[in-house]
PDB file of N, CA and C in Angstrom:
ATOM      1  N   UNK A   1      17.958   2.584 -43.974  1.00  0.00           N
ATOM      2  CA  UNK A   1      16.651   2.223 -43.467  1.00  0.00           C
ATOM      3  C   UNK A   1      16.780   1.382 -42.199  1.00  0.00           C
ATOM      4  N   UNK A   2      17.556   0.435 -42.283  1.00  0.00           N
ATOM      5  CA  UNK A   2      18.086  -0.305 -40.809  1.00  0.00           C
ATOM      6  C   UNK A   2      18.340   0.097 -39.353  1.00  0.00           C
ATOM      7  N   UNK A   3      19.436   1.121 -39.775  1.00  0.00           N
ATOM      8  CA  UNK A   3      19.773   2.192 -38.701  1.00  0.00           C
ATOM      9  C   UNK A   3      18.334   3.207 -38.187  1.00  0.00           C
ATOM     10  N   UNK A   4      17.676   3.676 -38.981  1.00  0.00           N
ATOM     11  CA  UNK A   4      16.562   3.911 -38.209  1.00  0.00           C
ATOM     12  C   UNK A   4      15.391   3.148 -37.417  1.00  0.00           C
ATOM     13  N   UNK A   5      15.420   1.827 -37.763  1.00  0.00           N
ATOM     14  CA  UNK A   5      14.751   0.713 -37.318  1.00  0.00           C
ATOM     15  C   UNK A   5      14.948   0.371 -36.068  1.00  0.00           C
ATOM     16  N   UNK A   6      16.470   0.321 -35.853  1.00  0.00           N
ATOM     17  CA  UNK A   6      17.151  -0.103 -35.070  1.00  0.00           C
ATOM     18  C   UNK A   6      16.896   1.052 -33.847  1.00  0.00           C
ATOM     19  N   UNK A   7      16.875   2.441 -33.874  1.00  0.00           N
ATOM     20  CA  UNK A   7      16.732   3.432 -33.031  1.00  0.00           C
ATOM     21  C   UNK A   7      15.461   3.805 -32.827  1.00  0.00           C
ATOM     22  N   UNK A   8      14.613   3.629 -33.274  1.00  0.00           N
ATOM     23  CA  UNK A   8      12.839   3.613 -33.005  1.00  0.00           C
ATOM     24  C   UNK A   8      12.428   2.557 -32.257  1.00  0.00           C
ATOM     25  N   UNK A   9      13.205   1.095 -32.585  1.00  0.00           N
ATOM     26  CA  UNK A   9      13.106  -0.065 -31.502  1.00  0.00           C
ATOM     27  C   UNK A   9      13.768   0.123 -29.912  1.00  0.00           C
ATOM     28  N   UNK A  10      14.973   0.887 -30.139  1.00  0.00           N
ATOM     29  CA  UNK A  10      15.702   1.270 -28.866  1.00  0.00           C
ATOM     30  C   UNK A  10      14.541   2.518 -27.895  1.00  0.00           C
ATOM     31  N   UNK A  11      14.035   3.514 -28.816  1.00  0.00           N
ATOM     32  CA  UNK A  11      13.402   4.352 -28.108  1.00  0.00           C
ATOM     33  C   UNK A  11      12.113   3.857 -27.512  1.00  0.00           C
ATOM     34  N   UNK A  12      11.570   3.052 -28.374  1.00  0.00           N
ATOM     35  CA  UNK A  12      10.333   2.460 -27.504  1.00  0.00           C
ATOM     36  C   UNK A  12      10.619   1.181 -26.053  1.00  0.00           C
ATOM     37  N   UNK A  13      11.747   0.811 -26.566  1.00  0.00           N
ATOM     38  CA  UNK A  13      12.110  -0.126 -25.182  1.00  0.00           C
ATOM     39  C   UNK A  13      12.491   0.685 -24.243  1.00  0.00           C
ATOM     40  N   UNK A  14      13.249   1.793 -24.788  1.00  0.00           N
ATOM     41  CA  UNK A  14      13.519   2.339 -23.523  1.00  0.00           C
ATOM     42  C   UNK A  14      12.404   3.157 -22.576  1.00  0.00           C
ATOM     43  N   UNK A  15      11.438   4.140 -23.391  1.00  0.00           N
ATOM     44  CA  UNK A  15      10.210   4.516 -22.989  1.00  0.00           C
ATOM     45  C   UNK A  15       9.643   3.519 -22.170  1.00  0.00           C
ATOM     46  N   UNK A  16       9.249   2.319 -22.908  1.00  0.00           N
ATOM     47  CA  UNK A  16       8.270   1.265 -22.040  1.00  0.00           C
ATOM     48  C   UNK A  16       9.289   0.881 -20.696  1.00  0.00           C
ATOM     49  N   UNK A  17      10.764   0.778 -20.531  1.00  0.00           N
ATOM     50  CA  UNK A  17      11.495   0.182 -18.955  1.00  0.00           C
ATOM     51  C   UNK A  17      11.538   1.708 -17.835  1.00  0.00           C
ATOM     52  N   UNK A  18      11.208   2.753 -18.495  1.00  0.00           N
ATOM     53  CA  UNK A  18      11.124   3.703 -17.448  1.00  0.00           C
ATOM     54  C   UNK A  18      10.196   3.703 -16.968  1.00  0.00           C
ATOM     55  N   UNK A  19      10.885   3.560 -15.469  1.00  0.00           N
ATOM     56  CA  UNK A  19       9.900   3.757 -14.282  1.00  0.00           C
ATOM     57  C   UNK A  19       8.808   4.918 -14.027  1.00  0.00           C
ATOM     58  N   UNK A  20       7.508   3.855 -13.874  1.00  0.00           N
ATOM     59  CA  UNK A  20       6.392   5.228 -13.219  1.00  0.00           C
ATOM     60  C   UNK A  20       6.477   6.311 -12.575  1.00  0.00           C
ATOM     61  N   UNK A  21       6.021   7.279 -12.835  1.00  0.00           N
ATOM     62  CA  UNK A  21       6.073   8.289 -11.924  1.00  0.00           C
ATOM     63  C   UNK A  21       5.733   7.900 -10.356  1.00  0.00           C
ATOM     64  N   UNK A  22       6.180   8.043  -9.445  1.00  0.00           N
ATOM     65  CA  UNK A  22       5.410   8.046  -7.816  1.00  0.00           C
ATOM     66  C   UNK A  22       3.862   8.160  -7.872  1.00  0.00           C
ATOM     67  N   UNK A  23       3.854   7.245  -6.937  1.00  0.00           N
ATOM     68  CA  UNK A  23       2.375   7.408  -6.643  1.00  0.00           C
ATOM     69  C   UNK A  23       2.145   8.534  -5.306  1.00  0.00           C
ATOM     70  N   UNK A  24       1.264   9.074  -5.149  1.00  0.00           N
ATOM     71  CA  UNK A  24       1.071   9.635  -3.643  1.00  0.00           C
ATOM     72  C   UNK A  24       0.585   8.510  -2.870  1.00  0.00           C
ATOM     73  N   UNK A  25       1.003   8.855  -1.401  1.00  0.00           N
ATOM     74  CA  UNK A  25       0.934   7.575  -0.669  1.00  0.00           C
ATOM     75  C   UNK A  25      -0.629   7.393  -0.366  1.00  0.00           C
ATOM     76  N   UNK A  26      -1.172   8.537   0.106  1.00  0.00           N
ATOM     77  CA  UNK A  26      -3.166   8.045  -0.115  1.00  0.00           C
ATOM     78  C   UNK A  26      -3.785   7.106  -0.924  1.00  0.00           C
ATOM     79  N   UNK A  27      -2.936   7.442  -2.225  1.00  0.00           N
ATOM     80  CA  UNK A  27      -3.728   6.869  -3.546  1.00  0.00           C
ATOM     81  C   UNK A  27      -2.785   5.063  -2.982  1.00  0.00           C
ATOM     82  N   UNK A  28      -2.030   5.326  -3.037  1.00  0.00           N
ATOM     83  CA  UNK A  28      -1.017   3.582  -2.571  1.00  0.00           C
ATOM     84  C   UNK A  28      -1.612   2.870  -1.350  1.00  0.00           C
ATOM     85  N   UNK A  29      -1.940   3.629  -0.876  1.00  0.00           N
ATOM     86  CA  UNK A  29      -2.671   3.364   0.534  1.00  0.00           C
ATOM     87  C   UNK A  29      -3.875   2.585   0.561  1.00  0.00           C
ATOM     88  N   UNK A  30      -5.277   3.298  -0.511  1.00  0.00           N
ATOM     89  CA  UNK A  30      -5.731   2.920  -0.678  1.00  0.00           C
ATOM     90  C   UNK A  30      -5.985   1.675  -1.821  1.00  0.00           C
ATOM     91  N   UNK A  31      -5.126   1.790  -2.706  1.00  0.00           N
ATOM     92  CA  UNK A  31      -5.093   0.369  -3.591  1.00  0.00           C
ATOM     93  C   UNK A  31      -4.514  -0.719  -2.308  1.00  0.00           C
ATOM     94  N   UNK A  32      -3.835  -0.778  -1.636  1.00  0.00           N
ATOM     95  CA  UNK A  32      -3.615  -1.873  -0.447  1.00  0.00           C
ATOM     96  C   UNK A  32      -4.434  -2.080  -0.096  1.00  0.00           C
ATOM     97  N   UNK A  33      -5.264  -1.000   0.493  1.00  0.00           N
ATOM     98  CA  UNK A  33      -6.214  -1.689   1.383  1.00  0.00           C
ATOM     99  C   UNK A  33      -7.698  -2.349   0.586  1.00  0.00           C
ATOM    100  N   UNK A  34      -7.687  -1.966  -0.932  1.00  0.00           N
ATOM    101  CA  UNK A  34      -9.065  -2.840  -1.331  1.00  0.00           C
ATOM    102  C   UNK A  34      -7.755  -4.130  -1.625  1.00  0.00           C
ATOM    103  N   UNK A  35      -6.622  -4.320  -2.030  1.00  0.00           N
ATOM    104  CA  UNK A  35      -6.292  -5.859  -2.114  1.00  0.00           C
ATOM    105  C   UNK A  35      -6.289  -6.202  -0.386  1.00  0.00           C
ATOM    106  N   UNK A  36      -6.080  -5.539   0.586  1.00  0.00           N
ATOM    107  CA  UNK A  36      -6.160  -6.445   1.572  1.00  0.00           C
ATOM    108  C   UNK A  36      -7.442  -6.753   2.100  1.00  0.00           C
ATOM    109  N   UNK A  37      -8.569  -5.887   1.917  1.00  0.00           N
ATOM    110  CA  UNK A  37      -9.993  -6.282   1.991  1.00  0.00           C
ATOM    111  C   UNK A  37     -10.406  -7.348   1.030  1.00  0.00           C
ATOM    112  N   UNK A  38     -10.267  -7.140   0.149  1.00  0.00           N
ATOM    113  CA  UNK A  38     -10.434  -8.630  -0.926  1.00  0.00           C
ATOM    114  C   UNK A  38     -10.275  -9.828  -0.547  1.00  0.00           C
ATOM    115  N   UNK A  39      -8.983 -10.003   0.397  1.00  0.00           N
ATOM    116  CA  UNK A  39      -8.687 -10.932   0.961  1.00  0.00           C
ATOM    117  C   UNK A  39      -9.462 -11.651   2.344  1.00  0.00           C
ATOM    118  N   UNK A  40     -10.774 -10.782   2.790  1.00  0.00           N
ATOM    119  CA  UNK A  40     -11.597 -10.870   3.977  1.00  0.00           C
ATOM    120  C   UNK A  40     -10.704 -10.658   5.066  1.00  0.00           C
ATOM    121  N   UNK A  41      -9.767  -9.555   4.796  1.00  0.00           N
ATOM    122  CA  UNK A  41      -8.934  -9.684   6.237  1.00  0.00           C
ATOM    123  C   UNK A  41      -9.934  -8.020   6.772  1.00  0.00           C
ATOM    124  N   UNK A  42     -10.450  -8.154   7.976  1.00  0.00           N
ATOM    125  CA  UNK A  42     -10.876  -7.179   8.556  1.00  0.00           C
ATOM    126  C   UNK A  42     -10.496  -6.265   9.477  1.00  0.00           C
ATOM    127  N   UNK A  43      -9.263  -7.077  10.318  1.00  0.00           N
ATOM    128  CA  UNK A  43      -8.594  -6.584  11.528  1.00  0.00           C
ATOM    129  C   UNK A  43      -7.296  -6.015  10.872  1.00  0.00           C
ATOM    130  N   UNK A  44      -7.293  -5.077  10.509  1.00  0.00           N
ATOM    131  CA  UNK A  44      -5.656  -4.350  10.532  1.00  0.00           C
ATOM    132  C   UNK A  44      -5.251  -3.012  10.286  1.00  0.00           C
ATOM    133  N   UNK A  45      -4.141  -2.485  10.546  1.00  0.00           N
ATOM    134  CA  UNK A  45      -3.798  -0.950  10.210  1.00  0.00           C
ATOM    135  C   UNK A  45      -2.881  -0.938   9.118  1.00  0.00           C
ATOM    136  N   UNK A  46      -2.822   0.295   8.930  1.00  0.00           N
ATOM    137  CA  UNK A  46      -2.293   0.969   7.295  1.00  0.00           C
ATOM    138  C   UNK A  46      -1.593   2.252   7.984  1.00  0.00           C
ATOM    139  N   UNK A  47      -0.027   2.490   8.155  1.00  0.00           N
ATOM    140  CA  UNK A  47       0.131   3.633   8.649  1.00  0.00           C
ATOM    141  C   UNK A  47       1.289   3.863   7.503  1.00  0.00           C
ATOM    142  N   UNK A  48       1.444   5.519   7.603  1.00  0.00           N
ATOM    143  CA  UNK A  48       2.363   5.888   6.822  1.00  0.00           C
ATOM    144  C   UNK A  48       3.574   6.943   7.163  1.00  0.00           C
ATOM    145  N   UNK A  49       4.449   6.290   7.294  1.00  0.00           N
ATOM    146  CA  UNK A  49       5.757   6.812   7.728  1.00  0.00           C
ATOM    147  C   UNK A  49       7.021   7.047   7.454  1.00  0.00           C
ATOM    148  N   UNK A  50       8.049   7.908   7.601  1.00  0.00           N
ATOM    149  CA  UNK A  50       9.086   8.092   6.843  1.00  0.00           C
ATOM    150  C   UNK A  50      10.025   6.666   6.741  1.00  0.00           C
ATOM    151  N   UNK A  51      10.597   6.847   5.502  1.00  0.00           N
ATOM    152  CA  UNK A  51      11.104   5.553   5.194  1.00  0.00           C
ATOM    153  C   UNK A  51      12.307   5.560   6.367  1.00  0.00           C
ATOM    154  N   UNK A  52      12.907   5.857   6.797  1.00  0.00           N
ATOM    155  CA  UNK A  52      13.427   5.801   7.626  1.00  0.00           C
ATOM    156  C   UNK A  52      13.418   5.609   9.299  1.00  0.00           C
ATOM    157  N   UNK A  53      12.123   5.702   9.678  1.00  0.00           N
ATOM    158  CA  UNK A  53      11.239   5.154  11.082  1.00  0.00           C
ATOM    159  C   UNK A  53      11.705   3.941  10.972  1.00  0.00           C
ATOM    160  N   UNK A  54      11.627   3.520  12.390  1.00  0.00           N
ATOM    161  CA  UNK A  54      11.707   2.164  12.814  1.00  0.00           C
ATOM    162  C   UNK A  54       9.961   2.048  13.172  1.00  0.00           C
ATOM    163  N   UNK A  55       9.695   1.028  13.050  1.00  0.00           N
ATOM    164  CA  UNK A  55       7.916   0.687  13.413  1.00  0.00           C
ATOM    165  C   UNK A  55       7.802  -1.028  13.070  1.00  0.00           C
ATOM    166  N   UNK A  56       6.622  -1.529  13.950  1.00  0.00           N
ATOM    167  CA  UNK A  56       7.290  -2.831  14.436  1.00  0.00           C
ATOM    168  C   UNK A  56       5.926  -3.026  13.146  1.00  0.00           C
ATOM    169  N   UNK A  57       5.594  -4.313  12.141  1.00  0.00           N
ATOM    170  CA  UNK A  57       4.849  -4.484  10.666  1.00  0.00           C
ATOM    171  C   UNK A  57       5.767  -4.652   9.878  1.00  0.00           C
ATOM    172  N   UNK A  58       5.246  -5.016   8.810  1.00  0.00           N
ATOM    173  CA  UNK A  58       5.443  -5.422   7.560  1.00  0.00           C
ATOM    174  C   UNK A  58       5.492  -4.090   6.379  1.00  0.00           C
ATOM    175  N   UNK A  59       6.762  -3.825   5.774  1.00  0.00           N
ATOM    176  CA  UNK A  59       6.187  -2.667   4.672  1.00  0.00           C
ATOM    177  C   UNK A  59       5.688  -3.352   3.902  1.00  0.00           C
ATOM    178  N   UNK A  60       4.688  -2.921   3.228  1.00  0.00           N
ATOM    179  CA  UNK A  60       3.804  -3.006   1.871  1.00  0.00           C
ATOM    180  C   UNK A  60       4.109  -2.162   0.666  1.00  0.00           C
ATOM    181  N   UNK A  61       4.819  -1.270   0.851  1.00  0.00           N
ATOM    182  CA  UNK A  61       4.754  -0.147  -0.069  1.00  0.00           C
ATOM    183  C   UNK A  61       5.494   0.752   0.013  1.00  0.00           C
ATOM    184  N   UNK A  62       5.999   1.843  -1.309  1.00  0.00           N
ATOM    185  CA  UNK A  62       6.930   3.087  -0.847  1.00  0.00           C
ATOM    186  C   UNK A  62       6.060   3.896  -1.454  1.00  0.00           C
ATOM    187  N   UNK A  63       5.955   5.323  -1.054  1.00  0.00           N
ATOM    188  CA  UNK A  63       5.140   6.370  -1.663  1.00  0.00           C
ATOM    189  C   UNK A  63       5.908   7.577  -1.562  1.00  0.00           C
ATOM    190  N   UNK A  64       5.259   8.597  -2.018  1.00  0.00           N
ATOM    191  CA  UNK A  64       6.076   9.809  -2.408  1.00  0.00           C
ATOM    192  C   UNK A  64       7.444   9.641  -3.197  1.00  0.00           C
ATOM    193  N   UNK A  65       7.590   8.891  -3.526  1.00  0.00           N
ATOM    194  CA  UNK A  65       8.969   8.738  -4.732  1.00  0.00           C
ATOM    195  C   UNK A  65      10.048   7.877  -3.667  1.00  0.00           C
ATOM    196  N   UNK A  66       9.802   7.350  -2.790  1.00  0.00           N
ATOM    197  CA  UNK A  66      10.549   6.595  -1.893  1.00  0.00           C
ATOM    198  C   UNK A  66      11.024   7.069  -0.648  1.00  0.00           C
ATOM    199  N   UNK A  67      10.098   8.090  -0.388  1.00  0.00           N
ATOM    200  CA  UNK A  67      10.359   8.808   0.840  1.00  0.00           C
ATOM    201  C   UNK A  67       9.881   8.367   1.961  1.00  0.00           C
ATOM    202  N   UNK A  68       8.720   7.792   1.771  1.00  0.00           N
ATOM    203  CA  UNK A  68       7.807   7.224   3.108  1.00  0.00           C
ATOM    204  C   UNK A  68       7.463   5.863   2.922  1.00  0.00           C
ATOM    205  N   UNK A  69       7.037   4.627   3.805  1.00  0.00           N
ATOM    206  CA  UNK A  69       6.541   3.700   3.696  1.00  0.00           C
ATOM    207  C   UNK A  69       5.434   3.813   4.226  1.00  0.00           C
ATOM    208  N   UNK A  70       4.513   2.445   3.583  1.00  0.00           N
ATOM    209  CA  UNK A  70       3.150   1.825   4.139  1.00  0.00           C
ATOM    210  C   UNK A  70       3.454   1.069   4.913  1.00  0.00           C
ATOM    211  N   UNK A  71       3.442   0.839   6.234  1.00  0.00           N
ATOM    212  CA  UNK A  71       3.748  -0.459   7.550  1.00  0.00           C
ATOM    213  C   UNK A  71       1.998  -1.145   7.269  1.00  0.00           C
ATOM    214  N   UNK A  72       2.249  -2.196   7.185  1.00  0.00           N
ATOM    215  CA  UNK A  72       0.623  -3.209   7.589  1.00  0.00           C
ATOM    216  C   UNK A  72       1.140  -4.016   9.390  1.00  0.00           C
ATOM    217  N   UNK A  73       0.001  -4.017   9.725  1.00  0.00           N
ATOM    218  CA  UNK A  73       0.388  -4.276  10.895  1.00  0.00           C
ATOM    219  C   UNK A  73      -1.242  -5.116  11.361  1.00  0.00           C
ATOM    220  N   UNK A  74      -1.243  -6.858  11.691  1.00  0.00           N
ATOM    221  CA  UNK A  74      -2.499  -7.103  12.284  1.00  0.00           C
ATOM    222  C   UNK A  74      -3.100  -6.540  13.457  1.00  0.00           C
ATOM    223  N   UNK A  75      -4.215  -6.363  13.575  1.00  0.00           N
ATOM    224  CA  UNK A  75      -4.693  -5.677  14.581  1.00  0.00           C
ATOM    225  C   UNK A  75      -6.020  -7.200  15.316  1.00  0.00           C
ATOM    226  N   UNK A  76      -5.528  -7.141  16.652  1.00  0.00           N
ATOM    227  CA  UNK A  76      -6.679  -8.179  17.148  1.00  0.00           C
ATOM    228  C   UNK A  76      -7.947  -7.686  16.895  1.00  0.00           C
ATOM    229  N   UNK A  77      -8.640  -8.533  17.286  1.00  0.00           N
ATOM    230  CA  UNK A  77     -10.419  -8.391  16.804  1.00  0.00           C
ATOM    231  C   UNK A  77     -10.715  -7.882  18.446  1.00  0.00           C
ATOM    232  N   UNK A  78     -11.637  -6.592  18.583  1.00  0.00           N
ATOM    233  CA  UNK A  78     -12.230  -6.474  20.204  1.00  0.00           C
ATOM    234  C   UNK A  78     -12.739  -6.967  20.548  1.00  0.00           C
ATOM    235  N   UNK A  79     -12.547  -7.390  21.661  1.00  0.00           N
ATOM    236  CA  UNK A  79     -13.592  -8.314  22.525  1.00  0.00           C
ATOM    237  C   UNK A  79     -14.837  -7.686  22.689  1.00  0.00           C
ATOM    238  N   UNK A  80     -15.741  -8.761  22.587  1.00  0.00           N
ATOM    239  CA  UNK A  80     -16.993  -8.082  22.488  1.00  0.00           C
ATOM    240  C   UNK A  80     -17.648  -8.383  23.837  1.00  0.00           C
ATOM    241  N   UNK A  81     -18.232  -7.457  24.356  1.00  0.00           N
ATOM    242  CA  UNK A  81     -18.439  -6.969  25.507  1.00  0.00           C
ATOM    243  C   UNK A  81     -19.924  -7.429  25.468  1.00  0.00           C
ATOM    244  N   UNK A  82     -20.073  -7.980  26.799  1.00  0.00           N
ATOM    245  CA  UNK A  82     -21.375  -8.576  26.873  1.00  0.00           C
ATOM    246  C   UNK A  82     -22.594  -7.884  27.171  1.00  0.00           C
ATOM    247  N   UNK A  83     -24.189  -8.209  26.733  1.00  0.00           N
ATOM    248  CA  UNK A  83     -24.899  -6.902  26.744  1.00  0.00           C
ATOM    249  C   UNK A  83     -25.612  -7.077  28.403  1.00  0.00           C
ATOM    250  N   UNK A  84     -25.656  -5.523  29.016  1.00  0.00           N
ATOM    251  CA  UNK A  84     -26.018  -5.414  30.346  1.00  0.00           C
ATOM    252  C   UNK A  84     -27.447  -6.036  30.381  1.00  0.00           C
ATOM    253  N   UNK A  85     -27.501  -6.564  31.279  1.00  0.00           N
ATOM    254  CA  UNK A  85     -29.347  -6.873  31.431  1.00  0.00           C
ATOM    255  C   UNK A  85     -29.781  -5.580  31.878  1.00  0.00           C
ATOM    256  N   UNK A  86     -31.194  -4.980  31.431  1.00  0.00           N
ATOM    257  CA  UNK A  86     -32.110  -4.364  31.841  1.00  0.00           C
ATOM    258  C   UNK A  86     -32.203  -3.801  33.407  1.00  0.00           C
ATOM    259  N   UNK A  87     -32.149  -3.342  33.985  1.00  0.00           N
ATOM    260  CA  UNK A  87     -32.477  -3.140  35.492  1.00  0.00           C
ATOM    261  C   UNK A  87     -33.828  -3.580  35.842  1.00  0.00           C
ATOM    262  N   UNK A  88     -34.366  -4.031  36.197  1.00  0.00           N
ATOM    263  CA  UNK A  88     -35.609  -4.374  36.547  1.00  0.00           C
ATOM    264  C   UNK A  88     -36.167  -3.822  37.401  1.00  0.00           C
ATOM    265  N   UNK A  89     -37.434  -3.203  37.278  1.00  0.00           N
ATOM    266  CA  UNK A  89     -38.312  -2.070  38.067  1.00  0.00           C
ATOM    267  C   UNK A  89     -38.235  -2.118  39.420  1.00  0.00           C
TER     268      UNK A  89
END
């Protein structure tokens, strides 16, 4: 009775330490970007590129099974452009 105890405990630990399947990078993409909106950050990009690119950011993420990364990268705020006056008749 032991010995089977013992191997039903092994199979469920081992089940529960295997790794998730991949996410697709859209779906990864977008869980980043509602935690980085959460955060009130408004200015920034989300690009997705082979893990192997050089690209100047921060990775956030691997997608497709570790093939590609998420780069975050701040983006300045545009200057806001002042409004023309009217022409006057």
């Amino acid at each position: 009775m032991r010995p089977s105890l013992t191997i039903a405990v092994l199979l469920f630990v081992s089940v529960a330490a295997y790794p998730q399947a991949p996410k697709p990078c859209k779906e990864l993409k977008a869980e980043i970007a509602k935690k980085i909106a959460a955060n009130s950050v408004t200015s920034y990009s989300l690009e997705i590129v082979a893990k192997d690119k050089q690209v100047a950011g921060a990775v956030v993420g691997f997608c497709d099974g570790g093939t590609k990364k998420i780069v975050y990268n701040r983006t300045s705020t545009p200057p806001q452009i002042p409004a023309t006056e009217a022409s006057k008749p």
